[in-house]
PDB file of N, CA and C in Angstrom:
ATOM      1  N   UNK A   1     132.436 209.725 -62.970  1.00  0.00           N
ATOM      2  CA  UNK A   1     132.109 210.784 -63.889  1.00  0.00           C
ATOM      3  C   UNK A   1     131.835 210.237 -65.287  1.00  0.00           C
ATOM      4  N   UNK A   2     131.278 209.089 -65.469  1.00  0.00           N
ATOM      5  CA  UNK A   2     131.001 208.647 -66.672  1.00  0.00           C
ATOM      6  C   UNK A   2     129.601 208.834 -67.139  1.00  0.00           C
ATOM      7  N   UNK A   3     129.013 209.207 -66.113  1.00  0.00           N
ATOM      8  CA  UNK A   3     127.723 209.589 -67.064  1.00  0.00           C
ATOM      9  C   UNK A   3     127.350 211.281 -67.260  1.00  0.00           C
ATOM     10  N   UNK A   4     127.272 211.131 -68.437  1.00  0.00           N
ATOM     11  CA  UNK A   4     127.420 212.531 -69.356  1.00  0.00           C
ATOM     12  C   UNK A   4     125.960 212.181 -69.632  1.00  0.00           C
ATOM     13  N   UNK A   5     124.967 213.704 -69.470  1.00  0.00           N
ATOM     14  CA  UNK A   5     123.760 214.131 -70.134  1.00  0.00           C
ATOM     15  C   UNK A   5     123.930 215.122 -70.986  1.00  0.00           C
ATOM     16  N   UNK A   6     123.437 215.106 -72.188  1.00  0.00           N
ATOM     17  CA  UNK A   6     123.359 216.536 -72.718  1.00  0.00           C
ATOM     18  C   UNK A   6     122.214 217.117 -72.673  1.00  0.00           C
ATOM     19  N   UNK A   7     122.038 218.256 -71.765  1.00  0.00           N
ATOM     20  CA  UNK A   7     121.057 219.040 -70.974  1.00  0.00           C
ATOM     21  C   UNK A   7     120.366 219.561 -72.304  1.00  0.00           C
ATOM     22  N   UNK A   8     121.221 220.250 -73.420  1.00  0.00           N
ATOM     23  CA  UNK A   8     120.316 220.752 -74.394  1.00  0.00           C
ATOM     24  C   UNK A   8     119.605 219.451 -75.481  1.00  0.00           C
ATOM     25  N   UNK A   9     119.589 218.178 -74.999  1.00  0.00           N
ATOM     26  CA  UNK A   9     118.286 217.135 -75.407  1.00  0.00           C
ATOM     27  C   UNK A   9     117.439 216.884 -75.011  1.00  0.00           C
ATOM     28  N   UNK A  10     117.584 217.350 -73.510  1.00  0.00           N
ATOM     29  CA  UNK A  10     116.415 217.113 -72.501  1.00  0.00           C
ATOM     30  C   UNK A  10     115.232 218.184 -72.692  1.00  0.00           C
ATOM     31  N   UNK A  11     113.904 217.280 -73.060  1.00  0.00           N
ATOM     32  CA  UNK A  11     112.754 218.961 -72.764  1.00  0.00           C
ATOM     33  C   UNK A  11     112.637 219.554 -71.666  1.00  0.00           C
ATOM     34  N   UNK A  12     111.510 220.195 -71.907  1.00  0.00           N
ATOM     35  CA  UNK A  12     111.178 221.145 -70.603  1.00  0.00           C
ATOM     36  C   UNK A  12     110.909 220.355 -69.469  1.00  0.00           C
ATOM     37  N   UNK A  13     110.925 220.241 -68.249  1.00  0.00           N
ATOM     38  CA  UNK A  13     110.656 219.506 -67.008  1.00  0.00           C
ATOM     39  C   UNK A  13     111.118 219.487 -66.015  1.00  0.00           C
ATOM     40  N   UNK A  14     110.667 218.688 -64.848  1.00  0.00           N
ATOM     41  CA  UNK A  14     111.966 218.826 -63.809  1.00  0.00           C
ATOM     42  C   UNK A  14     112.542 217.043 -64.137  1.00  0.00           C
ATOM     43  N   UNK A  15     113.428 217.207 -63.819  1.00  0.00           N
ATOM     44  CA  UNK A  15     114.060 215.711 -63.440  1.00  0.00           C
ATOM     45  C   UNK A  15     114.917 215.550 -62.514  1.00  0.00           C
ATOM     46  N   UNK A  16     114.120 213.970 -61.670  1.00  0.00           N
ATOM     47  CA  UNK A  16     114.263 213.354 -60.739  1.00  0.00           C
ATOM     48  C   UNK A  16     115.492 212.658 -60.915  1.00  0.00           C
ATOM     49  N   UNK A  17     116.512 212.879 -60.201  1.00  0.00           N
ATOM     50  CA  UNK A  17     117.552 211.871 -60.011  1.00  0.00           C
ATOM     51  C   UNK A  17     117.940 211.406 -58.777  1.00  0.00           C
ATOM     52  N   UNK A  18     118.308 210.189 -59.066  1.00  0.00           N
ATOM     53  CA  UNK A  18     118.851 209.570 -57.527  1.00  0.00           C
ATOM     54  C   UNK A  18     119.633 208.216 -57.806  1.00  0.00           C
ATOM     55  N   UNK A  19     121.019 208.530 -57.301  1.00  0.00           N
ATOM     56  CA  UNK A  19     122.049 207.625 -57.540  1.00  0.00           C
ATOM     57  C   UNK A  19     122.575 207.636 -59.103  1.00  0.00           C
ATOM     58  N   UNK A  20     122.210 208.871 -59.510  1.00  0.00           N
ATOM     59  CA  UNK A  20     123.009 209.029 -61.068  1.00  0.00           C
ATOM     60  C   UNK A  20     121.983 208.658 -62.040  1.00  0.00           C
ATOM     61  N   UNK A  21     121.184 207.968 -61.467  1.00  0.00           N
ATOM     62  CA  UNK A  21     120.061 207.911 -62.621  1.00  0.00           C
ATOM     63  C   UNK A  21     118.639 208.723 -62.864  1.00  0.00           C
ATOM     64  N   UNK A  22     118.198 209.130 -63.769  1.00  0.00           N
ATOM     65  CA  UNK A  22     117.072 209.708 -63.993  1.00  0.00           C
ATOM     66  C   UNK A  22     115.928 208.526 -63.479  1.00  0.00           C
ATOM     67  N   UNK A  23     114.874 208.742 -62.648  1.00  0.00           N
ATOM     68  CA  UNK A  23     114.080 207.794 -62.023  1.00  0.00           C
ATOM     69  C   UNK A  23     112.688 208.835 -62.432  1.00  0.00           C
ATOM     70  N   UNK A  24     112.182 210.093 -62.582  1.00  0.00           N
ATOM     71  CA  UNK A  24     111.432 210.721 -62.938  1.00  0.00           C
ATOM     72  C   UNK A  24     110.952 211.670 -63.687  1.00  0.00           C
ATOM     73  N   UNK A  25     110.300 211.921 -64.390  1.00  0.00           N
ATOM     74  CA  UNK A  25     110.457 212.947 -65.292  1.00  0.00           C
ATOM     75  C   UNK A  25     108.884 214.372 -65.496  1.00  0.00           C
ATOM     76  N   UNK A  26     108.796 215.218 -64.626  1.00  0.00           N
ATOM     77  CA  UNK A  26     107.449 215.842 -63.960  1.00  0.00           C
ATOM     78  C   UNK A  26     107.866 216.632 -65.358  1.00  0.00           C
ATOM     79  N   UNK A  27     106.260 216.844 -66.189  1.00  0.00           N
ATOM     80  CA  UNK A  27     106.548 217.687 -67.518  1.00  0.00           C
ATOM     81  C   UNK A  27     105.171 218.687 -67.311  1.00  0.00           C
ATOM     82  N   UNK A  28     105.945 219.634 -68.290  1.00  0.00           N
ATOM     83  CA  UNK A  28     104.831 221.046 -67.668  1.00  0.00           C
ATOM     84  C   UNK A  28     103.329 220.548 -68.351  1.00  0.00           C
ATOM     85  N   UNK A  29     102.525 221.323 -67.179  1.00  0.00           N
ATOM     86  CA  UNK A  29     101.322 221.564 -67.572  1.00  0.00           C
ATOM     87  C   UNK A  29     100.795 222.701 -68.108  1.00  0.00           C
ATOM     88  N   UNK A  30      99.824 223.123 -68.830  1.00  0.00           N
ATOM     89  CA  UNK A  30      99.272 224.173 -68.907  1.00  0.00           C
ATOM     90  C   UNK A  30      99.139 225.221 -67.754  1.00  0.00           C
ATOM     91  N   UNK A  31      98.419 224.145 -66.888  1.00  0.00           N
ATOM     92  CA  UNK A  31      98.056 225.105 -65.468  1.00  0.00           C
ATOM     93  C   UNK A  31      98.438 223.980 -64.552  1.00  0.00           C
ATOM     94  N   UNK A  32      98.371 224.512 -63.343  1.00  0.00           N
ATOM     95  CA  UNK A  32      98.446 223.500 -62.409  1.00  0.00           C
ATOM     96  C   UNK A  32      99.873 224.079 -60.878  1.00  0.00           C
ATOM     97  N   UNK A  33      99.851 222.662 -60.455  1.00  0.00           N
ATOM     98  CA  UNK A  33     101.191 223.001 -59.613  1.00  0.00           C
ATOM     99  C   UNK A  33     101.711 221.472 -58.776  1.00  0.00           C
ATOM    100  N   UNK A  34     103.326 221.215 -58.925  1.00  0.00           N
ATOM    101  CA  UNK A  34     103.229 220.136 -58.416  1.00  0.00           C
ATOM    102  C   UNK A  34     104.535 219.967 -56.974  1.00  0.00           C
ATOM    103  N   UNK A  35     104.150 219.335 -56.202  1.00  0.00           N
ATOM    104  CA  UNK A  35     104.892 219.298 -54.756  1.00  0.00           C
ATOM    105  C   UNK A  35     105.478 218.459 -54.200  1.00  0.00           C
ATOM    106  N   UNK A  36     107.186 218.393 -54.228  1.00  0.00           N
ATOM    107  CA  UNK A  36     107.693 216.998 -54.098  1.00  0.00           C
ATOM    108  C   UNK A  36     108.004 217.171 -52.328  1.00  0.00           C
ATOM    109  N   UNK A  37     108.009 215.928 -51.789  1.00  0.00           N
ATOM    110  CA  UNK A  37     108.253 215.511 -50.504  1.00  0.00           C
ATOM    111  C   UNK A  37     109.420 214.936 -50.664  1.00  0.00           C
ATOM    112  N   UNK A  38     109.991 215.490 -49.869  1.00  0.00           N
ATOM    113  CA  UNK A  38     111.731 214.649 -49.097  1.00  0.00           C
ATOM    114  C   UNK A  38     111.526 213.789 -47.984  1.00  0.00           C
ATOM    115  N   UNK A  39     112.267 212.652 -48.262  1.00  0.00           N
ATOM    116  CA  UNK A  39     112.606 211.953 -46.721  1.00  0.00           C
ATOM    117  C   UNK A  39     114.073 211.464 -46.978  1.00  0.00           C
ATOM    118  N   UNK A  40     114.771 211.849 -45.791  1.00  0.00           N
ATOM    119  CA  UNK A  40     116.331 210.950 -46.159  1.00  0.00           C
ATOM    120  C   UNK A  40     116.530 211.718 -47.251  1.00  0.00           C
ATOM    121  N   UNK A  41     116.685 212.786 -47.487  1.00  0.00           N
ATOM    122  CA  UNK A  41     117.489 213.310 -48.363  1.00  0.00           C
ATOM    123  C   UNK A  41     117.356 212.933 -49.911  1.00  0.00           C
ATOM    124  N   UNK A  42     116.351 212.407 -49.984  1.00  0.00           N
ATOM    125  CA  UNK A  42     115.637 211.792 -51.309  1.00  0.00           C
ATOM    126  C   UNK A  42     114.349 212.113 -51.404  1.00  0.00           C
ATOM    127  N   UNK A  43     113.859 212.617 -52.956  1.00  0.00           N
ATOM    128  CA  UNK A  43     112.277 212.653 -53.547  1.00  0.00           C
ATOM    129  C   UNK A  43     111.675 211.333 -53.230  1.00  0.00           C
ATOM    130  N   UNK A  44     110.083 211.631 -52.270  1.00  0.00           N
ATOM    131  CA  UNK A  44     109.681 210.556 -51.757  1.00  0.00           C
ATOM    132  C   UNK A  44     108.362 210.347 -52.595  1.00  0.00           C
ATOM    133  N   UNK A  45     107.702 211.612 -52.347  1.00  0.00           N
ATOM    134  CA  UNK A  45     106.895 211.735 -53.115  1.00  0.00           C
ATOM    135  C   UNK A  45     106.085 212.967 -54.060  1.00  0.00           C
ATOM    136  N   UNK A  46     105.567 212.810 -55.001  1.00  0.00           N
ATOM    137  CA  UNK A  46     105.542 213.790 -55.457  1.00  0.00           C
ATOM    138  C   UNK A  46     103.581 213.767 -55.843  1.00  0.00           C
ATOM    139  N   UNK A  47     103.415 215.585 -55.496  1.00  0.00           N
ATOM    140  CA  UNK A  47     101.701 215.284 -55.267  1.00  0.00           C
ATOM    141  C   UNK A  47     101.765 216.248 -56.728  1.00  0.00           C
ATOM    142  N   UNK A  48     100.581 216.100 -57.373  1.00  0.00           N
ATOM    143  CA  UNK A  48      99.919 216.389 -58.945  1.00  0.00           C
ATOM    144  C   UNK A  48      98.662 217.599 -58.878  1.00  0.00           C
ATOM    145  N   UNK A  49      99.089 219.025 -58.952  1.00  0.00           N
ATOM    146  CA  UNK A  49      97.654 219.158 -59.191  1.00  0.00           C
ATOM    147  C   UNK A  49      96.973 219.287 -60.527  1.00  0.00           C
ATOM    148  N   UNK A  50      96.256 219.688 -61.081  1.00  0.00           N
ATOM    149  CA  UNK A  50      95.986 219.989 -62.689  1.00  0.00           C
ATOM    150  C   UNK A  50      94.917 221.105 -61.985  1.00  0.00           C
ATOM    151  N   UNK A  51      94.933 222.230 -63.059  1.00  0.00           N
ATOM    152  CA  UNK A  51      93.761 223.385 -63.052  1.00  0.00           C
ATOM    153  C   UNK A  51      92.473 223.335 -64.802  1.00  0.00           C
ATOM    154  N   UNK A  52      91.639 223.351 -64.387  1.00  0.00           N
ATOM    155  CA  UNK A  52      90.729 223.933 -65.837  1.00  0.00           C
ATOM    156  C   UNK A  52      90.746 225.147 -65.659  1.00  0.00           C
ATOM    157  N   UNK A  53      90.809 225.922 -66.636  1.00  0.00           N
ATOM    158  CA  UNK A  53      89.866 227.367 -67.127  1.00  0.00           C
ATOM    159  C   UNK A  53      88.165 227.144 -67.599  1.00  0.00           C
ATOM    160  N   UNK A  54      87.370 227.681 -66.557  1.00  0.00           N
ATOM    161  CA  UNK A  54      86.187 227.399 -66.860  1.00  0.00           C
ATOM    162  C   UNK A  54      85.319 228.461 -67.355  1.00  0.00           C
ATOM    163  N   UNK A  55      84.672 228.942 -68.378  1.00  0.00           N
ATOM    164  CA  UNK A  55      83.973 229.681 -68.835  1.00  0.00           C
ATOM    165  C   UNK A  55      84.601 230.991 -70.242  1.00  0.00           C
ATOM    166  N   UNK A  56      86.131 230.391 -70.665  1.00  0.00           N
ATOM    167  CA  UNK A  56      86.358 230.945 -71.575  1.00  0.00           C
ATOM    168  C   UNK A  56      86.520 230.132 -72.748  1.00  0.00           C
ATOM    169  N   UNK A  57      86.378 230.443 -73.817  1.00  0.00           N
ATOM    170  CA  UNK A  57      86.663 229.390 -75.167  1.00  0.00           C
ATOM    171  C   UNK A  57      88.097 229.828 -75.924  1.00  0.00           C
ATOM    172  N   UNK A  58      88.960 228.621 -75.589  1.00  0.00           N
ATOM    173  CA  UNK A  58      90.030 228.495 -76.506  1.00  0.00           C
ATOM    174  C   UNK A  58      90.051 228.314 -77.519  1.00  0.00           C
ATOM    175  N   UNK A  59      91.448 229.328 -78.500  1.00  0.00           N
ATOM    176  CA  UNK A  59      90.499 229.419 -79.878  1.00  0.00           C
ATOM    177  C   UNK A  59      92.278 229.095 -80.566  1.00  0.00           C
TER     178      UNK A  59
END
């Protein structure tokens, strides 16, 4: 029990841990969506999508 996080330093995201350590850090997108795979009871892999908005102007 020696490792202490303080959750309210951490930004927005998900985070990956395994074996007590932070190994990933997935941070929001605008748009999008992202999909982690398990094997063995562990994040194996993780797939990325990203979205555009096409035909409006951000202002």
């Amino acid at each position: 029990m020696g490792n202490k996080v303080n959750l309210a330093a951490l930004g927005d995201g998900v985070y990956i841990v395994q074996q007590g350590a932070i190994v990933e850090v997935l941070e929001p997108k605008e748009y999008g969506q992202d999909s982690i795979q398990w094997q063995h009871g562990k994040v194996f892999e993780v797939s990325e999508s990203k979205r555009r908005r096409v035909g409006s102007v951000k202002k």
